[in-house]
C-alpha atoms as a PDB file:
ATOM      1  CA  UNK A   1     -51.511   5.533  22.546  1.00  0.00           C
ATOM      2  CA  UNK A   2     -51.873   1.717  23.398  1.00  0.00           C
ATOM      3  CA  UNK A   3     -54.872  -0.329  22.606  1.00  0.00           C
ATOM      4  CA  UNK A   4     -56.711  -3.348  23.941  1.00  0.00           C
ATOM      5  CA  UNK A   5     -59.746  -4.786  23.978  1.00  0.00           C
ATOM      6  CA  UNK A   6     -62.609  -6.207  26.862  1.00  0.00           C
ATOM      7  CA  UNK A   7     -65.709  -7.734  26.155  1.00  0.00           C
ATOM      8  CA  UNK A   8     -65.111  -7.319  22.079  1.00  0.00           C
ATOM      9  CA  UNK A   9     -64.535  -3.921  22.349  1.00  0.00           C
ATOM     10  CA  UNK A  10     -61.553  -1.941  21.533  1.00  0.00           C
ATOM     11  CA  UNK A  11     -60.431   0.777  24.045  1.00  0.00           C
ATOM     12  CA  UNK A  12     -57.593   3.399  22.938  1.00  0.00           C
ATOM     13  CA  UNK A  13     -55.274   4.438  26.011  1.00  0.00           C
ATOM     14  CA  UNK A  14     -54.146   7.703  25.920  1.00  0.00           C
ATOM     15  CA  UNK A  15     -50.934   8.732  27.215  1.00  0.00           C
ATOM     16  CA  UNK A  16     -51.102   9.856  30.673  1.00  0.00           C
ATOM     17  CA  UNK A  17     -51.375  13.954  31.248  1.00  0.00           C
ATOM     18  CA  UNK A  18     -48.260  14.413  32.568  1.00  0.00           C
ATOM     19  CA  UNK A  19     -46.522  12.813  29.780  1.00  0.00           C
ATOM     20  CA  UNK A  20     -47.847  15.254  27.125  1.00  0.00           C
ATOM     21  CA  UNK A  21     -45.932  18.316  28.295  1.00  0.00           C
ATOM     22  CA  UNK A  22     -42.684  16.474  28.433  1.00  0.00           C
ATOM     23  CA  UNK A  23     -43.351  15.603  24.892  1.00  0.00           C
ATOM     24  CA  UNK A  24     -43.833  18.976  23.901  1.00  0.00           C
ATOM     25  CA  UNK A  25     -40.570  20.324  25.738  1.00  0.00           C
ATOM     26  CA  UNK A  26     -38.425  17.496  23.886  1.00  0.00           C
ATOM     27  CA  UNK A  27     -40.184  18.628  20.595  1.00  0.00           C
ATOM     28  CA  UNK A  28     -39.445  22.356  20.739  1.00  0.00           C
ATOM     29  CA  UNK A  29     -35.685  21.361  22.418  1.00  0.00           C
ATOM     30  CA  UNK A  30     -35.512  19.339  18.997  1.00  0.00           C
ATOM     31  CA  UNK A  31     -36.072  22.481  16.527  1.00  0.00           C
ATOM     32  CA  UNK A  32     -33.232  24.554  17.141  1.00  0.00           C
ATOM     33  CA  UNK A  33     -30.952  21.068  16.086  1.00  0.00           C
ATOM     34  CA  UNK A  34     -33.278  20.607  13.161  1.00  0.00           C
ATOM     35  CA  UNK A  35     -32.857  24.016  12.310  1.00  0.00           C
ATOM     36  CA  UNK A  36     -29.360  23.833  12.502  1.00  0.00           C
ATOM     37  CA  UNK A  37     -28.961  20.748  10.325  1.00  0.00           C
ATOM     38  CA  UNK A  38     -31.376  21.015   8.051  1.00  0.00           C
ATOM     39  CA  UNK A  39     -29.180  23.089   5.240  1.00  0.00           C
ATOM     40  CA  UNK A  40     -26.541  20.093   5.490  1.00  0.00           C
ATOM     41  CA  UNK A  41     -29.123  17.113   6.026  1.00  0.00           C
ATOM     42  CA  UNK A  42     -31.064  18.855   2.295  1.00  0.00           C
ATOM     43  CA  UNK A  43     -27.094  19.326   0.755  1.00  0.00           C
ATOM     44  CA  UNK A  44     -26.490  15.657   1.535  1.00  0.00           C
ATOM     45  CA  UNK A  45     -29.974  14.454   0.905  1.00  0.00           C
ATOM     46  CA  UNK A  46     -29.883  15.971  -2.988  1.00  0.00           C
ATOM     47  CA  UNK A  47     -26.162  14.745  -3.676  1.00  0.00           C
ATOM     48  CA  UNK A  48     -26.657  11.503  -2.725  1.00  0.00           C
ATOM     49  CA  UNK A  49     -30.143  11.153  -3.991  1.00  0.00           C
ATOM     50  CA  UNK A  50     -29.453  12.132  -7.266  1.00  0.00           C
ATOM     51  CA  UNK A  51     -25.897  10.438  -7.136  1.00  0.00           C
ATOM     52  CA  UNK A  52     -28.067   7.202  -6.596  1.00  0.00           C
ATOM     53  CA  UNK A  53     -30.810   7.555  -9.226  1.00  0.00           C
ATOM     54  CA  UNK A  54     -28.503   8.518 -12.033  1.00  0.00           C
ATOM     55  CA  UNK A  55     -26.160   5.625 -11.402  1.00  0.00           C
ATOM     56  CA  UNK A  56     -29.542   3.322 -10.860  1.00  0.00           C
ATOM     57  CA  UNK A  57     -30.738   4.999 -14.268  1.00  0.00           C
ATOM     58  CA  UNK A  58     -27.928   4.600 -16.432  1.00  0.00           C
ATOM     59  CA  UNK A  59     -27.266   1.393 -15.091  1.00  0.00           C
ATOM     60  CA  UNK A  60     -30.123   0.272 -17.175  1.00  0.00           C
ATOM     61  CA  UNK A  61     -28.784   1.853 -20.335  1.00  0.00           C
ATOM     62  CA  UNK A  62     -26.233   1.226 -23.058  1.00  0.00           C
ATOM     63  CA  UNK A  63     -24.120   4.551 -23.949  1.00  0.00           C
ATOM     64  CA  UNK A  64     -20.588   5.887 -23.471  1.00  0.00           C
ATOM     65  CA  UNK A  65     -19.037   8.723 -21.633  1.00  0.00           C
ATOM     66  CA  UNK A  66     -20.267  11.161 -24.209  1.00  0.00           C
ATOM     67  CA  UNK A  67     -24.198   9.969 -23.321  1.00  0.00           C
ATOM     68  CA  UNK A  68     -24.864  10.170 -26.777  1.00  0.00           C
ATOM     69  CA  UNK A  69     -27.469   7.322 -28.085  1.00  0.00           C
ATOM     70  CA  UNK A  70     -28.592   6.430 -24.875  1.00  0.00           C
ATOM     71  CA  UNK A  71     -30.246   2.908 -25.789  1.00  0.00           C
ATOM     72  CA  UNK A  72     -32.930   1.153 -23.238  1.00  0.00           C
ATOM     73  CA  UNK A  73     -31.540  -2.453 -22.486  1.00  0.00           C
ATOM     74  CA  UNK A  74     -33.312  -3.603 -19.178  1.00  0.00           C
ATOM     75  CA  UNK A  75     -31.407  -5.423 -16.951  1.00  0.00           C
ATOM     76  CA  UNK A  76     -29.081  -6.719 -19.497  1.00  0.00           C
ATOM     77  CA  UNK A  77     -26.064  -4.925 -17.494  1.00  0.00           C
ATOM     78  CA  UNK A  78     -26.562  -6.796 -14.483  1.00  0.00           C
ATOM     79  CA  UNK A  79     -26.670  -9.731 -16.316  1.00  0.00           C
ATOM     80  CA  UNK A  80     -23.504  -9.236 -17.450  1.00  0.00           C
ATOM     81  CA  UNK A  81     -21.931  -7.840 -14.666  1.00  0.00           C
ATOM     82  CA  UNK A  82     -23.026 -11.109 -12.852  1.00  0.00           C
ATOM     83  CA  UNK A  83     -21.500 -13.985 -15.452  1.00  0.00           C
ATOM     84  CA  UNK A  84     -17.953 -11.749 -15.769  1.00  0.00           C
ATOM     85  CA  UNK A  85     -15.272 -13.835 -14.156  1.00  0.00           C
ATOM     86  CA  UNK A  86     -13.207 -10.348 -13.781  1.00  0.00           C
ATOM     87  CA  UNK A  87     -16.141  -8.836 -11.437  1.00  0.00           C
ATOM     88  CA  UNK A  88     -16.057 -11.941  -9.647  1.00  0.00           C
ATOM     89  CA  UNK A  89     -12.274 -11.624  -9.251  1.00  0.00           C
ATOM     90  CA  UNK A  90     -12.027  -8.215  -8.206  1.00  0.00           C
ATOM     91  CA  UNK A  91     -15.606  -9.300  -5.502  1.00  0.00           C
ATOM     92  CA  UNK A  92     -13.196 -12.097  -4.152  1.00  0.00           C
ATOM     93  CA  UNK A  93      -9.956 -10.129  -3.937  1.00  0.00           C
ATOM     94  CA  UNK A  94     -12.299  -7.221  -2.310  1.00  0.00           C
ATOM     95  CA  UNK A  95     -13.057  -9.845   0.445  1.00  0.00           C
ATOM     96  CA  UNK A  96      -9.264 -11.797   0.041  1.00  0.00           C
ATOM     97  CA  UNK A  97      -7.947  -8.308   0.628  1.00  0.00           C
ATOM     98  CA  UNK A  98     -10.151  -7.454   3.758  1.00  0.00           C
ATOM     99  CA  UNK A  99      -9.378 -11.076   5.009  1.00  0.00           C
ATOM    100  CA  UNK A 100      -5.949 -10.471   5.275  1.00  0.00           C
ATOM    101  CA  UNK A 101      -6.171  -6.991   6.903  1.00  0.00           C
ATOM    102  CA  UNK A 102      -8.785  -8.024   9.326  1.00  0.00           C
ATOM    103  CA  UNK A 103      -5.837 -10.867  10.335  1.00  0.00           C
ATOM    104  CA  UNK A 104      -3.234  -8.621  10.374  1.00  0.00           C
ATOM    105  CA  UNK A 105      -5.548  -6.538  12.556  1.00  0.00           C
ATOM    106  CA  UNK A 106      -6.803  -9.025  15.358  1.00  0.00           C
ATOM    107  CA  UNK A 107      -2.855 -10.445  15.685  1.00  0.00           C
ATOM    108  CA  UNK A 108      -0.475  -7.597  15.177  1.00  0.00           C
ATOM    109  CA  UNK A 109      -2.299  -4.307  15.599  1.00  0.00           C
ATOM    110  CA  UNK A 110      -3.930  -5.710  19.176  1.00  0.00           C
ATOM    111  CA  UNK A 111      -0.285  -6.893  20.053  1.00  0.00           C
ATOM    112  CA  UNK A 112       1.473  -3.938  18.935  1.00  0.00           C
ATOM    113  CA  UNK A 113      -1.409  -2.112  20.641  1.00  0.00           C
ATOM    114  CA  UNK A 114      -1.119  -3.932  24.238  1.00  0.00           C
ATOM    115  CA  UNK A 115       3.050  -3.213  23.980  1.00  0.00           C
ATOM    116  CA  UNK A 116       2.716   0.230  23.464  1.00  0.00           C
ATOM    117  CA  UNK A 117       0.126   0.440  26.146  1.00  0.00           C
ATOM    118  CA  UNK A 118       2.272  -1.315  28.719  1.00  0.00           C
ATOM    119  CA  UNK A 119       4.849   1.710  28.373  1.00  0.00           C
ATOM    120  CA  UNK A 120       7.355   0.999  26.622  1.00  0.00           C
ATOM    121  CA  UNK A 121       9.982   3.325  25.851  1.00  0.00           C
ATOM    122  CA  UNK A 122       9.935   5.407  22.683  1.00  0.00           C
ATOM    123  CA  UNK A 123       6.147   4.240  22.706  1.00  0.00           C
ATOM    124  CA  UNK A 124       5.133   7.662  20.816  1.00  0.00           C
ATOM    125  CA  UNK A 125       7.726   7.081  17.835  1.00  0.00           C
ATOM    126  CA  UNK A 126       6.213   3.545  17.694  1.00  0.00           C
ATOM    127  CA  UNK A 127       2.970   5.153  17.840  1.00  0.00           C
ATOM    128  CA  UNK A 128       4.456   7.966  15.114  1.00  0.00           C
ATOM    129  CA  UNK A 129       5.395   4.964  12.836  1.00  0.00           C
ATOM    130  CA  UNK A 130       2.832   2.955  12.695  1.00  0.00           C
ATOM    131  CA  UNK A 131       0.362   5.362  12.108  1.00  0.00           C
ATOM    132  CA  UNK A 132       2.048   7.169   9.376  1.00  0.00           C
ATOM    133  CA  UNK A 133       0.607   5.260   6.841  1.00  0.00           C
ATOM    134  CA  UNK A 134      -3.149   5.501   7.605  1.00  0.00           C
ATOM    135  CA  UNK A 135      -2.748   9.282   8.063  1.00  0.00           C
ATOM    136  CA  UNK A 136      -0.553   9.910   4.366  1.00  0.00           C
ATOM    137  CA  UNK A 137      -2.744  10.025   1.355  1.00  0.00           C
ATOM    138  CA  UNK A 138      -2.945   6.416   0.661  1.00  0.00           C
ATOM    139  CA  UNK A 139      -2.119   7.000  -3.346  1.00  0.00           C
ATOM    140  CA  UNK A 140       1.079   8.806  -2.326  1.00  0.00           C
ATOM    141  CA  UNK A 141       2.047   5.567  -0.146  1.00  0.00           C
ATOM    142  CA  UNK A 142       1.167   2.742  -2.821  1.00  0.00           C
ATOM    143  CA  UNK A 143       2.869   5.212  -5.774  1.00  0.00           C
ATOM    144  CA  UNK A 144       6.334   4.998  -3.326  1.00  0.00           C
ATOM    145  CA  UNK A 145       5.996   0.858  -2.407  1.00  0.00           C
ATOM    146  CA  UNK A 146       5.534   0.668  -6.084  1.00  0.00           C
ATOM    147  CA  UNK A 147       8.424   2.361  -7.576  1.00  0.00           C
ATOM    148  CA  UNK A 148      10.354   0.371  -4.299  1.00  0.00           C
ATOM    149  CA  UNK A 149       8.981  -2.945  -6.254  1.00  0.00           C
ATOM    150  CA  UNK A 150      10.100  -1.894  -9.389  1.00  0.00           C
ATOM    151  CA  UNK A 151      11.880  -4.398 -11.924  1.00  0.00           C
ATOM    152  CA  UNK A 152      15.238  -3.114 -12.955  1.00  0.00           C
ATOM    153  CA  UNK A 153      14.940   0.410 -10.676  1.00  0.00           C
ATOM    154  CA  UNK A 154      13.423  -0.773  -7.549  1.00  0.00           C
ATOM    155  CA  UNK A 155      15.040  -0.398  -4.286  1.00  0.00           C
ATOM    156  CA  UNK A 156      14.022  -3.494  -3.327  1.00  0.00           C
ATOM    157  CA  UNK A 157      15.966  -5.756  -5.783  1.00  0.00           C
ATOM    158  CA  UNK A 158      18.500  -3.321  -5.687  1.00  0.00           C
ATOM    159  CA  UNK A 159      18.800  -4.033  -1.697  1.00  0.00           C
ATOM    160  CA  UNK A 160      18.827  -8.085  -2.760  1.00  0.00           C
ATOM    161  CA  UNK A 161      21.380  -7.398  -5.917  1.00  0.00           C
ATOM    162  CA  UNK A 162      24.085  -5.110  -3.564  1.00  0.00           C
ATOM    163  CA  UNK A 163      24.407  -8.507  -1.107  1.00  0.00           C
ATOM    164  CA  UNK A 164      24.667 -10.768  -3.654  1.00  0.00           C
ATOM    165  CA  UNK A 165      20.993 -11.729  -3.831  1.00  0.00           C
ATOM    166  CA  UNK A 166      20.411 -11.217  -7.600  1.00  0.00           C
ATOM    167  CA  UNK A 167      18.657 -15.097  -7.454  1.00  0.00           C
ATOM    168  CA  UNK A 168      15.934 -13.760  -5.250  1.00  0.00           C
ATOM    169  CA  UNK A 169      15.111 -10.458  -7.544  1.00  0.00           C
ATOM    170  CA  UNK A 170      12.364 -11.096  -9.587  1.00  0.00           C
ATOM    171  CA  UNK A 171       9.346  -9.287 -11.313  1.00  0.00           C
ATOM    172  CA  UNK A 172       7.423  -8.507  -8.124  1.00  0.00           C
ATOM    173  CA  UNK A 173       4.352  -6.179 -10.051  1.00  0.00           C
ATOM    174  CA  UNK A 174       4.514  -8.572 -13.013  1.00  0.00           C
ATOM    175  CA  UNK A 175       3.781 -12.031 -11.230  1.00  0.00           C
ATOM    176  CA  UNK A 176       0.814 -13.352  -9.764  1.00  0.00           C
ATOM    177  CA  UNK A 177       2.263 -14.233  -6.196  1.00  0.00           C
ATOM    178  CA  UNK A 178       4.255 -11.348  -5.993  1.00  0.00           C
ATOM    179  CA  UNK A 179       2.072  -8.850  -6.941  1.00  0.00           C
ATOM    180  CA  UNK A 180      -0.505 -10.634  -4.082  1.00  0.00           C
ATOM    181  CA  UNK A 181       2.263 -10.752  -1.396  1.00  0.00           C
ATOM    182  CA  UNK A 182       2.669  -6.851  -2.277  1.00  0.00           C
ATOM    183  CA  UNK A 183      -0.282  -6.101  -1.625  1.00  0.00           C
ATOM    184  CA  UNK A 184      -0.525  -7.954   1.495  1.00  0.00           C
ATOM    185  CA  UNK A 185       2.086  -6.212   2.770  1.00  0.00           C
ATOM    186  CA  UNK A 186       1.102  -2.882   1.527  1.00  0.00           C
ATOM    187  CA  UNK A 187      -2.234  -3.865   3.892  1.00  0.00           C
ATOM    188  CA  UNK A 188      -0.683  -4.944   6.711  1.00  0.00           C
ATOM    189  CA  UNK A 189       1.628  -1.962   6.821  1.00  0.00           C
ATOM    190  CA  UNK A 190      -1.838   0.049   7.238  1.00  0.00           C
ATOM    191  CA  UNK A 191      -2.441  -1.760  10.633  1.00  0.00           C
ATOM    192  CA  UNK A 192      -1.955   1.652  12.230  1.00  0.00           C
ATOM    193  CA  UNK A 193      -5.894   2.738  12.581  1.00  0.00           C
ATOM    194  CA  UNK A 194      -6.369  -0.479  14.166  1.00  0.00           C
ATOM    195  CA  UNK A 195      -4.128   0.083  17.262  1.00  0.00           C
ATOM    196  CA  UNK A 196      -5.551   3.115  17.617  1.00  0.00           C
ATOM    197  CA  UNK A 197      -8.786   1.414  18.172  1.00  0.00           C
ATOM    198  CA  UNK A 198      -7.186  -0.723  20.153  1.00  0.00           C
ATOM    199  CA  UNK A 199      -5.013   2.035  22.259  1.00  0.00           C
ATOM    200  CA  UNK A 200      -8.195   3.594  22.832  1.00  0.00           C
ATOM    201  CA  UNK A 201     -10.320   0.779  24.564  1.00  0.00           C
ATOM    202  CA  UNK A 202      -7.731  -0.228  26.578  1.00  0.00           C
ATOM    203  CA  UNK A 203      -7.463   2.712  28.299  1.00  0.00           C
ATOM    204  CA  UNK A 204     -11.343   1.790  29.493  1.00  0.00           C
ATOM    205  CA  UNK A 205     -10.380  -1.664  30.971  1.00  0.00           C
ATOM    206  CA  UNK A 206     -10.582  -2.620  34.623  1.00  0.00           C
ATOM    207  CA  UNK A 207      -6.789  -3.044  35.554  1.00  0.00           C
ATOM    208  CA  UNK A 208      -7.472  -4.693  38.503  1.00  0.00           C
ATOM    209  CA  UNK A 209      -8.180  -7.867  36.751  1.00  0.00           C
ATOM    210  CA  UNK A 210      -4.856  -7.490  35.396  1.00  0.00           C
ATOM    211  CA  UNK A 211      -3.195  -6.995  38.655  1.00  0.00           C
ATOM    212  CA  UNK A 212      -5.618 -10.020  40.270  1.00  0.00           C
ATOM    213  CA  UNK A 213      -3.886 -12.012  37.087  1.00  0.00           C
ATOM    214  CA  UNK A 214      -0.516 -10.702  37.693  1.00  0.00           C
ATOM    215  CA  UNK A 215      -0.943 -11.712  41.452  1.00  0.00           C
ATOM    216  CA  UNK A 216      -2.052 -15.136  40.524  1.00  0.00           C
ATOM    217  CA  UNK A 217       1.185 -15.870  38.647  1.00  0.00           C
ATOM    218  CA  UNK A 218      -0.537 -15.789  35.201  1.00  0.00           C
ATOM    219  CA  UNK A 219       1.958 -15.316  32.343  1.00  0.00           C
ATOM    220  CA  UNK A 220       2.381 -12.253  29.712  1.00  0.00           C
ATOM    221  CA  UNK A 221       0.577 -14.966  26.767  1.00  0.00           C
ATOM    222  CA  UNK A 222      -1.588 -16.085  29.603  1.00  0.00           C
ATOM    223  CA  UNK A 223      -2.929 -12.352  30.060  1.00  0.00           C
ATOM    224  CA  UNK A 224      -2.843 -11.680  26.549  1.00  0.00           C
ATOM    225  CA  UNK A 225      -4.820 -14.178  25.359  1.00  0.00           C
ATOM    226  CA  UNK A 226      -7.231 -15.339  28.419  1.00  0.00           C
ATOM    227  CA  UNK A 227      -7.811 -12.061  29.455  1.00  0.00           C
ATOM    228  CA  UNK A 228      -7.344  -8.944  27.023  1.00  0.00           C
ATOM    229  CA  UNK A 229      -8.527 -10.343  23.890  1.00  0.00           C
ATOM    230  CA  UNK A 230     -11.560 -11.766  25.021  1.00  0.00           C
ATOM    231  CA  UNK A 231     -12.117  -8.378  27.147  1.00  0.00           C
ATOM    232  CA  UNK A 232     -12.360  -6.482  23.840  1.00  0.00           C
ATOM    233  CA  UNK A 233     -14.192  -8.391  22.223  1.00  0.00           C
ATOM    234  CA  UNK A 234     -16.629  -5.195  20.897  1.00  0.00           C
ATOM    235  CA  UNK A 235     -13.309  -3.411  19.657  1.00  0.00           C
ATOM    236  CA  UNK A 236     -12.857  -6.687  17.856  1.00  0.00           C
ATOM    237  CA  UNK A 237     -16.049  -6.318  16.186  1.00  0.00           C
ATOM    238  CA  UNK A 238     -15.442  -2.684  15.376  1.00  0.00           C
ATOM    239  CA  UNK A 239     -12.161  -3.282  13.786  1.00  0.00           C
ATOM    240  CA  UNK A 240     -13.538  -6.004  11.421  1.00  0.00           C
ATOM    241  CA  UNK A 241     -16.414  -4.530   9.944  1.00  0.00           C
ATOM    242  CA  UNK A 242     -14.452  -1.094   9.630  1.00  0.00           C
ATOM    243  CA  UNK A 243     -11.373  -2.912   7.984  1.00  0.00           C
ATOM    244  CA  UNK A 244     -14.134  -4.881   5.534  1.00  0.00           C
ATOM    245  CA  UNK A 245     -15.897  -2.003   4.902  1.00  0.00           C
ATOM    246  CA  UNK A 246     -12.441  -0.307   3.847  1.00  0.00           C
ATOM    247  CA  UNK A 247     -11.629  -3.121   1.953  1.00  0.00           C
ATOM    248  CA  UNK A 248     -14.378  -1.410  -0.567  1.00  0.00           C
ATOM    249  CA  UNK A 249     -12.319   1.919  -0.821  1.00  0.00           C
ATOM    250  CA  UNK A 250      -9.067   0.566  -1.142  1.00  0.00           C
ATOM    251  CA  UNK A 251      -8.675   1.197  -5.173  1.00  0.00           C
ATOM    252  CA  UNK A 252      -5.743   3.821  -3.907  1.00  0.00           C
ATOM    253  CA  UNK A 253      -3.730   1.246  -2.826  1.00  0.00           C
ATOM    254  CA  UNK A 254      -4.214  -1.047  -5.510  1.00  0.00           C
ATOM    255  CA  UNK A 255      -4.263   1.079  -8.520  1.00  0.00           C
ATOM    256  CA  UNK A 256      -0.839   3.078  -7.415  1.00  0.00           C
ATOM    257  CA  UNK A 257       0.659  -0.066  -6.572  1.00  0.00           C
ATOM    258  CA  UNK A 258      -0.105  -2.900  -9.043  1.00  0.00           C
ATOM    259  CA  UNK A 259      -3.343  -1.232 -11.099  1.00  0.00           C
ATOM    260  CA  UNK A 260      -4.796  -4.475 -11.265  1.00  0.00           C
ATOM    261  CA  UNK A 261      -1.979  -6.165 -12.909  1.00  0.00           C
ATOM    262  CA  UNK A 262      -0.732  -9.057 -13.880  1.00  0.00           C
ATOM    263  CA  UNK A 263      -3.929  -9.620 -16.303  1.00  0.00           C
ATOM    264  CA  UNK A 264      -6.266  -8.339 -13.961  1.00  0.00           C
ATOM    265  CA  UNK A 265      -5.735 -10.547 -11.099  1.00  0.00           C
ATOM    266  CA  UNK A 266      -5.486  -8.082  -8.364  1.00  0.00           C
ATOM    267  CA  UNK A 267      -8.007  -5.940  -9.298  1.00  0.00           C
ATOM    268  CA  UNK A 268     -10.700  -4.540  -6.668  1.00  0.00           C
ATOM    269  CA  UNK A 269     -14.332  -3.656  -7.585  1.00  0.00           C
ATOM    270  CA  UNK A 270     -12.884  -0.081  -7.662  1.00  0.00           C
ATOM    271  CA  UNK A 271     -10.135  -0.477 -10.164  1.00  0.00           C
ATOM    272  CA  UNK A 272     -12.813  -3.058 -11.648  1.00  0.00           C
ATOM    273  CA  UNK A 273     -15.483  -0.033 -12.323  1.00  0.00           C
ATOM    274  CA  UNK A 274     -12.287   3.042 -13.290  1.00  0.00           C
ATOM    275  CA  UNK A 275     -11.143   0.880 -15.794  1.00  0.00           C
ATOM    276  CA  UNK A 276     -14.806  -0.269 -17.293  1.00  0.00           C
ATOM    277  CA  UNK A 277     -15.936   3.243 -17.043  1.00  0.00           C
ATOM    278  CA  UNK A 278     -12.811   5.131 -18.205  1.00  0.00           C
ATOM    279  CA  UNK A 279     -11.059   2.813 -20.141  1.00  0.00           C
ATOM    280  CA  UNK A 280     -13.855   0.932 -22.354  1.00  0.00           C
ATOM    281  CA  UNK A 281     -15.779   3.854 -21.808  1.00  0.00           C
ATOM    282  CA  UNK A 282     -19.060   1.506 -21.130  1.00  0.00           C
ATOM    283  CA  UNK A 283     -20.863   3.529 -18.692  1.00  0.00           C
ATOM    284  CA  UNK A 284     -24.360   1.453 -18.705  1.00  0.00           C
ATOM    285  CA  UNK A 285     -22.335  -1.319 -17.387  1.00  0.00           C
ATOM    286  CA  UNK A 286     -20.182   0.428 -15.066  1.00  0.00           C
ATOM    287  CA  UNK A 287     -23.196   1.679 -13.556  1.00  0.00           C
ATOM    288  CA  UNK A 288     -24.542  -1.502 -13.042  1.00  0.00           C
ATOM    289  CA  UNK A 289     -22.182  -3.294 -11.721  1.00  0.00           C
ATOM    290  CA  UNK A 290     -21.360  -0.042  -9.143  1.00  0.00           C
ATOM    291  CA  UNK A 291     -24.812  -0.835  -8.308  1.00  0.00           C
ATOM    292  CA  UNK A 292     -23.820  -4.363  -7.387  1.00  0.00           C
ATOM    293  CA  UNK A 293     -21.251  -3.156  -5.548  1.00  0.00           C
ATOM    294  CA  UNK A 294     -23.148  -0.449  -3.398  1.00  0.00           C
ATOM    295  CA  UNK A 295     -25.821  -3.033  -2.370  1.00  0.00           C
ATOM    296  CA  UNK A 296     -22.837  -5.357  -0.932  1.00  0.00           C
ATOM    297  CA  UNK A 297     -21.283  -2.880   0.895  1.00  0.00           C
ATOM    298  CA  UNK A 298     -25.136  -1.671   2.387  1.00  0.00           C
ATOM    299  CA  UNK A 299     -25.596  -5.189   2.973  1.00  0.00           C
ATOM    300  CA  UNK A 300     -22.245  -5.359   5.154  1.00  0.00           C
ATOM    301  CA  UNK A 301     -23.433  -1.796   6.794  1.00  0.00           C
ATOM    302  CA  UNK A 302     -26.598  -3.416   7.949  1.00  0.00           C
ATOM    303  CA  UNK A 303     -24.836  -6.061   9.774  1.00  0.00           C
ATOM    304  CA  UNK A 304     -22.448  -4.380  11.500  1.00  0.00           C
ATOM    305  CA  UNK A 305     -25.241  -1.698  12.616  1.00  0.00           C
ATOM    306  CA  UNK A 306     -27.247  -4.832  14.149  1.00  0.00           C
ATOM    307  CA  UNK A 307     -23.916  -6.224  15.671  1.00  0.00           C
ATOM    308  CA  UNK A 308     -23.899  -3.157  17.226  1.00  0.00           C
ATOM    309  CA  UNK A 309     -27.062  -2.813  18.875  1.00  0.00           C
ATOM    310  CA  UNK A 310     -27.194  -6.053  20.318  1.00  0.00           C
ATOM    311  CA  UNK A 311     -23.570  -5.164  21.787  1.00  0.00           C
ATOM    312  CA  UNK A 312     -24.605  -2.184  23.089  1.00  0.00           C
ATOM    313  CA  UNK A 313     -27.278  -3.961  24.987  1.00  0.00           C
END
C-alpha cells in the first residue's frame, strides 16, 4: 500500500486487483522451498545461535577450560584484548598476510589465468598444478613446506648445501624474515582458486574486442593491461574480498608451517585465539577477543555484499 495526502488528509492506496492474485501464487510457489529448507535453515539457525551467545557470554567471564569458578568481570576481556600488542600483531599480519595474497592474486593468478586461456599446450597440467594446493587439505601442505624448511633436515638447505651453498642455509622457521618470506610463499603458492576465478570470467568476455585490438596492432602487454584487466574488473573485486576474507581462516597454513614462531611474530588471530584458549587455558579472554575478531570479519562481509550490489547494478 502507498500513501499520500490532499487537502490534509491522508489517503492509503491499495494495490491494484490484479496484483493481489499474483501475490498469492508467488506465496504458495514459496512454501514448498520453505518447507524444504526449513529443517536445515532451524539446524543452522540453533548452531550458530547458540555458537554466538556462548562465545558472547563467556567472553564476559573469567574461567578456564574446566568452567569451574566462572567469575563476572564485565568488559574487562575486551579491554585487554584491545591494549595486547600480540592481538594487534596477529590483526596486522591477518591483513599483511591477505595483502600479499590479494597481490599475488591481481598479478600472477590473472596472468597465469589469461596464458592458460590463450591455449597453451599442456594448459590442463598447468591447470592440474596450480590448483593442487587449494584443493589438498591446507594443514597437510604447510606440515610438508615446513619439514622442506627445516634447519639441519630440510630439503631446502639440503638443495643449497649439495651445490656448495652452505652460506645461504640458514634458520628459515627460526628468523623473523625468513619465517615471513615462508609464508609469503606458502600464500602465493595458493594462487590456484584465483585463476579459477579468473579462467571462469574470461570465458564470458566479448572476444571481438580482442580481435578489434589484435587488428589494430595492439601488443600482448597492450591487451593485457588496457583491455583484460580493466574488463574484469568485478572478478577483481571478487578475488579480493574472498582472498581477505580467507586471510581470517588461514591458521592451517600458519600453525603447520611456522605456529606463530619466532616469538610470536607470525601469528594470525587464529593461532592468536588456539594458543590463548588451549595453551593458557584463559577462555573468558579467548572468547573475547574471538568476538573481536568475528565483528572484523562481519564488518569486511558487509562491504563486499554492498560492493556487490552496486556492481550488479
Amino acid at each position: 500500500m502507498t500513501q499520500h495526502s490532499t487537502g490534509g488528509r491522508v489517503h492509503t492506496a491499495r494495490p491494484p486487483a490484479a496484483a493481489r492474485p499474483r501475490r498469492r501464487r508467488a506465496a504458495r510457489a514459496l512454501l514448498p522451498a520453505a518447507v524444504f529448507l526449513a529443517p536445515l535453515l532451524l539446524f543452522y539457525g540453533v548452531y550458530y545461535l547458540y555458537a554466538f551467545g556462548f562465545l558472547a557470554d563467556m567472553s564476559t567471564k573469567q574461567t578456564s577450560l574446566s568452567f569451574t569458578d566462572v567469575t563476572d568481570v564485565g568488559l574487562a576481556n575486551f579491554r585487554l584484548v584491545l591494549t595486547d600488542p600480540a592481538f594487534h600483531t596477529a590483526l596486522l599480519n591477518n591483513l599483511l598476510f591477505a595483502a600479499v595474497s590479494i597481490a599475488a592474486a591481481l598479478t600472477l593468478g590473472f596472468f597465469l589465468a589469461v596464458a592458460l586461456a590463450s591455449g597453451v599446450r599442456l594448459r590442463r597440467f598447468f591447470y592440474a598444478v596450480f590448483l593442487l594446493p587449494s584443493l589438498i587439505p591446507l594443514s597437510l601442505f604447510a606440515t610438508v613446506f615446513g619439514r622442506m624448511l627445516e634447519t639441519d633436515d630440510g630439503a631446502v638447505n639440503a638443495a643449497l648445501r649439495a651445490v656448495g651453498l652452505d652460506s645461504l642455509t640458514q634458520d628459515w622457521l627460526g628468523s623473523t624474515g625468513p619465517a615471513y618470506s615462508a609464508l609469503f610463499v606458502l600464500l602465493v603458492y595458493l594462487v590456484g582458486l584465483p585463476v579459477m576465478y579468473y579462467t571462469s570470467d574470461l570465458t564470458t568476455l566479448n572476444t571481438s574486442v580482442l580481435e578489434s585490438a589484435m587488428i589494430d596492432g595492439a601488443g600482448a602487454g597492450q591487451i593485457y593491461r588496457l583491455i583484460l584487466f580493466p574488463m574484469l574488473r568485478n572478478t577483481h573485486k571478487t578475488v579480493i574480498l574472498s582472498v581477505l576474507l580467507m586471510s581470517f581462516r588461514a591458521f592451517d597454513v600458519v600453525y603447520f608451517s611456522t605456529d606463530g614462531e619466532p616469538g610470536g611474530r607470525t601469528q594470525i588471530t587464529g593461532t592468536y585465539l588456539y594458543n590463548t584458549m588451549l595453551g593458557a587455558g584463559r577462555v573468558g579472554y579467548a572468547s573475547a577477543a574471538a568476538v573481536i575478531v568475528l565483528l572484523v570479519a562481519l564488518a569486511i562481509s558487509a562491504v563486499q555484499i554492498l560492493v556487490q550490489r552496486r556492481s550488479a547494478r
